[in-house]
N, C-alpha and C. Protein backbone atom coordinates (compact mmCIF):
# COMPACT_ATOMS: atom_id res chain seq x y z
N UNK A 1 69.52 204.03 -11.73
CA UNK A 1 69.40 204.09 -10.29
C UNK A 1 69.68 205.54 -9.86
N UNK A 2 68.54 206.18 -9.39
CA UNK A 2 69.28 207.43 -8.90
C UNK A 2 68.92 207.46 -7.16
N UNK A 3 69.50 208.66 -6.95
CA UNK A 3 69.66 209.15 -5.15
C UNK A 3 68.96 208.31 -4.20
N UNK A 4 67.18 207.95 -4.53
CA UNK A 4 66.37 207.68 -3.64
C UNK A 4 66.75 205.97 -3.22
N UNK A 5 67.13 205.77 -5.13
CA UNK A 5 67.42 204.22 -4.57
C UNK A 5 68.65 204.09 -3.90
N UNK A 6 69.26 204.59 -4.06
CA UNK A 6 70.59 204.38 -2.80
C UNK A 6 70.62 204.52 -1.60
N UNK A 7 69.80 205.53 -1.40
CA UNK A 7 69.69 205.76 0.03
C UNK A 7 68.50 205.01 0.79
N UNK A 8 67.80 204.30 -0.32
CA UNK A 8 66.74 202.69 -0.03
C UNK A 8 67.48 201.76 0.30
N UNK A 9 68.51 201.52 -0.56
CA UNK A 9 69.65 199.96 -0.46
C UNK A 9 70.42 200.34 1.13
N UNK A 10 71.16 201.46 1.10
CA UNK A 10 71.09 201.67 2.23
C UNK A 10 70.32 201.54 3.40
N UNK A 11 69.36 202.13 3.62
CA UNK A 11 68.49 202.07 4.68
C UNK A 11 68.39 200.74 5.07
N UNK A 12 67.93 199.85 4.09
CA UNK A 12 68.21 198.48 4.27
C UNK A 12 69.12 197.57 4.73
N UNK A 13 70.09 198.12 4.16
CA UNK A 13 71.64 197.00 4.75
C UNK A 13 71.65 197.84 6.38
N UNK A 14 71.30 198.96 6.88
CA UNK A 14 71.72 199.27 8.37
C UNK A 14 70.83 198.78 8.94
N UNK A 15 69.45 198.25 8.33
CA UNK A 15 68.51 197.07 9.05
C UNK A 15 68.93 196.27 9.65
N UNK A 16 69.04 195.44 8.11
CA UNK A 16 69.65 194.41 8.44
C UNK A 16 71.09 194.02 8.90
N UNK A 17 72.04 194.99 9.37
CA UNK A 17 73.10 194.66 9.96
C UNK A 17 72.35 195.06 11.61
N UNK A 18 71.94 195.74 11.87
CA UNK A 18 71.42 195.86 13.05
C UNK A 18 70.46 194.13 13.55
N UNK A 19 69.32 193.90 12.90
CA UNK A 19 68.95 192.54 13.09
C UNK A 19 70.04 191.24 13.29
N UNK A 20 70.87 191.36 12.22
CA UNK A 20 72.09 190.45 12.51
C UNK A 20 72.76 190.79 13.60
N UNK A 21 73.21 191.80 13.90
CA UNK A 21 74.05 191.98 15.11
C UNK A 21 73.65 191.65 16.70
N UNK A 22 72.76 192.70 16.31
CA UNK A 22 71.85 192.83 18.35
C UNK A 22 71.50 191.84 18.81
N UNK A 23 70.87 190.74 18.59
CA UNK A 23 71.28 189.47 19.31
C UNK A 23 72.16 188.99 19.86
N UNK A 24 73.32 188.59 18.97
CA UNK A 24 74.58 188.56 19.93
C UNK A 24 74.89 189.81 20.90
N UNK A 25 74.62 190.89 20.08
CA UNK A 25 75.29 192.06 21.29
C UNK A 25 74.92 191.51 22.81
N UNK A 26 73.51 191.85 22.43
CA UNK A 26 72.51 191.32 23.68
C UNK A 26 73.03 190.70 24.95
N UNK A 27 73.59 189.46 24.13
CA UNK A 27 73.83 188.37 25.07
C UNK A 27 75.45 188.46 25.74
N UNK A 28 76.39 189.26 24.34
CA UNK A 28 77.18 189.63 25.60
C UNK A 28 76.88 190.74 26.59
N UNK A 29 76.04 191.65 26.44
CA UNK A 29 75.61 192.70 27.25
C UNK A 29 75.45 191.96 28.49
N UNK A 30 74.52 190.84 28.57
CA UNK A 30 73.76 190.64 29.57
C UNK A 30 75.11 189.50 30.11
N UNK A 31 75.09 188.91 29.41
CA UNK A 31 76.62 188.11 30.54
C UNK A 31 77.63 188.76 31.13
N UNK A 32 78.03 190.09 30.39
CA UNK A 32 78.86 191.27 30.89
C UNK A 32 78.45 191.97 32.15
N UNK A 33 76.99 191.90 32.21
CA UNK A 33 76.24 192.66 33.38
C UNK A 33 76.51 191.49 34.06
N UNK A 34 76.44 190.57 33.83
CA UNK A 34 76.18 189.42 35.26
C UNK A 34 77.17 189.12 35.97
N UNK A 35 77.90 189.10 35.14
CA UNK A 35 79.42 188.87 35.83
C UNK A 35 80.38 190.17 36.62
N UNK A 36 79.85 191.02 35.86
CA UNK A 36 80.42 192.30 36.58
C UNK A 36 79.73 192.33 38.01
N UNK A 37 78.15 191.93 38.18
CA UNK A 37 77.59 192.10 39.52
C UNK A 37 77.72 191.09 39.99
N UNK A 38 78.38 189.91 39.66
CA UNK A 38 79.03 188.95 40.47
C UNK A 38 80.26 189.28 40.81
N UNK A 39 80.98 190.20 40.61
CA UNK A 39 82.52 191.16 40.47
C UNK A 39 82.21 191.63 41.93
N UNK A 40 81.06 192.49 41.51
CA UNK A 40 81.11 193.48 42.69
C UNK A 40 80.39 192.87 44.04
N UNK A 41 79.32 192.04 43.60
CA UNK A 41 79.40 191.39 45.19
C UNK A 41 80.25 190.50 45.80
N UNK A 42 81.07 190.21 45.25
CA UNK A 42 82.51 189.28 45.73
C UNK A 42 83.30 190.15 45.87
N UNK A 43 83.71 190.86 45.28
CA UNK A 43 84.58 192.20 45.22
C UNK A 43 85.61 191.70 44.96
N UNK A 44 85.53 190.30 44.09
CA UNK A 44 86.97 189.65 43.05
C UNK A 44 87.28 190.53 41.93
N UNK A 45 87.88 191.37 42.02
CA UNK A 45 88.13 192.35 40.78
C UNK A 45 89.52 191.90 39.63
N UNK A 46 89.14 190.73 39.13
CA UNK A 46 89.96 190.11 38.33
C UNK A 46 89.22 190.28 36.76
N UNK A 47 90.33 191.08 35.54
CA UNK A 47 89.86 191.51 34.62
C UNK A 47 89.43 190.44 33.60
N UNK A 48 90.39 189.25 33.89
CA UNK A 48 90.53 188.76 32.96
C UNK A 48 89.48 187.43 33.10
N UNK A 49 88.49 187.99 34.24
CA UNK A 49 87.52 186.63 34.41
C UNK A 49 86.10 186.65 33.41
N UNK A 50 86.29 188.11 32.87
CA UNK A 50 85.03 188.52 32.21
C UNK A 50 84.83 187.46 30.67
N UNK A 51 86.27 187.37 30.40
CA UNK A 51 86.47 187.12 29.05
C UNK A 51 85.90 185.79 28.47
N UNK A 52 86.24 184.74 29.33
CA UNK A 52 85.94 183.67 28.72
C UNK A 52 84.58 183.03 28.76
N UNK A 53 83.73 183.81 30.08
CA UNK A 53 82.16 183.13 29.48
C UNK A 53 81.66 184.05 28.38
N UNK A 54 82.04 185.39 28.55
CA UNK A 54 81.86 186.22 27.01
C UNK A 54 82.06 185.44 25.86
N UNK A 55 83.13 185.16 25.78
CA UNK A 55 83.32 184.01 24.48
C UNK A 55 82.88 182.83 24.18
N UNK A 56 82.33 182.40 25.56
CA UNK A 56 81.17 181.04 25.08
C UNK A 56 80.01 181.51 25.06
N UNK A 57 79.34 182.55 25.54
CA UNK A 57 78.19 182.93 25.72
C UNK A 57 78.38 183.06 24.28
N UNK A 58 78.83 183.56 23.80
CA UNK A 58 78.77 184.91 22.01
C UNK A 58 78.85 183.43 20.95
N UNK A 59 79.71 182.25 21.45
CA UNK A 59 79.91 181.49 20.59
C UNK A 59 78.33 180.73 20.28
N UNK A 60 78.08 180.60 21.39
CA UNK A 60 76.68 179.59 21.77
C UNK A 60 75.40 180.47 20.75
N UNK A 61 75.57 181.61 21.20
CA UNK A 61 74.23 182.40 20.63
C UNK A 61 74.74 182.73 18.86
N UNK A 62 76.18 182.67 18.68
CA UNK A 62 76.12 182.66 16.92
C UNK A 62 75.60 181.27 16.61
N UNK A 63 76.01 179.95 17.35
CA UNK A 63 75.52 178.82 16.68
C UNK A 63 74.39 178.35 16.95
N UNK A 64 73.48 179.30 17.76
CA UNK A 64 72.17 178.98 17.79
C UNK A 64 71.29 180.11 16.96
N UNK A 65 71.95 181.18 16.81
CA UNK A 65 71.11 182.43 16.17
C UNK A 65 71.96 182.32 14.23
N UNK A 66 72.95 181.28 14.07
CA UNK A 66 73.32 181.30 12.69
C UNK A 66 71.99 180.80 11.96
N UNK A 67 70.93 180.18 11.56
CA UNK A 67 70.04 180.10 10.95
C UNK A 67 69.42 181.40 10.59
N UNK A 68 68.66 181.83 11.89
CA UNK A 68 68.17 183.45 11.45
C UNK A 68 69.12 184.40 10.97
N UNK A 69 70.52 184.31 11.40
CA UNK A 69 71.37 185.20 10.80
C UNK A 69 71.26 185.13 9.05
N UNK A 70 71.21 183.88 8.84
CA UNK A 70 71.67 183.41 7.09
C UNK A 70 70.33 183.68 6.55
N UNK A 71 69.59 183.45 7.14
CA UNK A 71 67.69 183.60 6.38
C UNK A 71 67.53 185.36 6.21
N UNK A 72 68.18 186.36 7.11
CA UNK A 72 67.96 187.37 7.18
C UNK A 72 69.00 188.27 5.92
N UNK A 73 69.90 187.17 6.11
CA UNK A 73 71.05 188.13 4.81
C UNK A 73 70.64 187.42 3.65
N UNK A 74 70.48 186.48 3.49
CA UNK A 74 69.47 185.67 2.19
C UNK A 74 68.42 186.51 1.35
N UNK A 75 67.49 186.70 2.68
CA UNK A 75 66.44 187.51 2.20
C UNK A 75 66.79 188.73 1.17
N UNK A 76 68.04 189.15 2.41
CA UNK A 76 68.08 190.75 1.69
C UNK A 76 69.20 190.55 0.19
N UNK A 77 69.66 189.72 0.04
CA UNK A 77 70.69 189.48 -1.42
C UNK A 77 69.57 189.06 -1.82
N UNK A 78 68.36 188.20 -1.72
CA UNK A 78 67.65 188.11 -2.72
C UNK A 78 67.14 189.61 -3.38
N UNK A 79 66.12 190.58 -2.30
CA UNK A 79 66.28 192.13 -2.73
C UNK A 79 66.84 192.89 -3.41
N UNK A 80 68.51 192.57 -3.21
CA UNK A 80 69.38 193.34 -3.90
C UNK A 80 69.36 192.47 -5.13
N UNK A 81 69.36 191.60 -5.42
CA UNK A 81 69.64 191.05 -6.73
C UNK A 81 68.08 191.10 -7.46
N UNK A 82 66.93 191.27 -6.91
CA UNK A 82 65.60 191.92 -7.13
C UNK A 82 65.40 192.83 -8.30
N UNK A 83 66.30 193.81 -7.35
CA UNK A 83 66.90 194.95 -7.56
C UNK A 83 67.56 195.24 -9.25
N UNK A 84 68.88 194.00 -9.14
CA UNK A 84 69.25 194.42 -10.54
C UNK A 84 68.89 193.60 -11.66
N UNK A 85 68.20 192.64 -11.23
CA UNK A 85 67.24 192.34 -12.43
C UNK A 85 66.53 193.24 -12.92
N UNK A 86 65.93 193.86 -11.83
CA UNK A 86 64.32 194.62 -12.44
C UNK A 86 64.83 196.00 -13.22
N UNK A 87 66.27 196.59 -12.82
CA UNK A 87 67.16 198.09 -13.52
C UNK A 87 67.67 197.31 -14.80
N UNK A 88 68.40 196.17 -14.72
CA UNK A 88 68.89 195.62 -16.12
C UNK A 88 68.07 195.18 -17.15
């Protein structure tokens, strides 16, 4: 294995941690926005109101986005193990 393939395996895993991630990000992004502009047109400036639909929102979208999550890291351990079959 030299330089190019590492910095291939690489390139890959920041894919696919990006694909795994940004979905959820997403969705707390967008519940974070909503609630903050429900903040500011009420002008209830309570910190601690953000937190808990964040945490159902994030929970809801891992147990609806865990399938594609597992098919996407699947894929890529199949690759990597591709990988050391085809060097061994």
């Amino acid at each position: 294995m030299n330089g190019a393939d590492v910095l291939e395996i690489a390139q890959a895993s920041i894919w696919v941690l990006i694909k795994v991630a940004s979905p959820v990000m997403f969705v707390a992004l967008a519940v974070g926005l909503s609630i903050a502009l429900v903040q500011a047109l009420t002008q209830v400036q309570e910190m601690t109101l953000t937190f808990v639909p964040k945490i159902i929102a994030i929970f809801v979208s891992l147990f609806m986005l865990l399938p594609f999550m597992g098919q996407t890291i699947s894929d890529f351990m199949l690759l990597i193990t591709e990988r050391i079959i085809g060097i061994g």
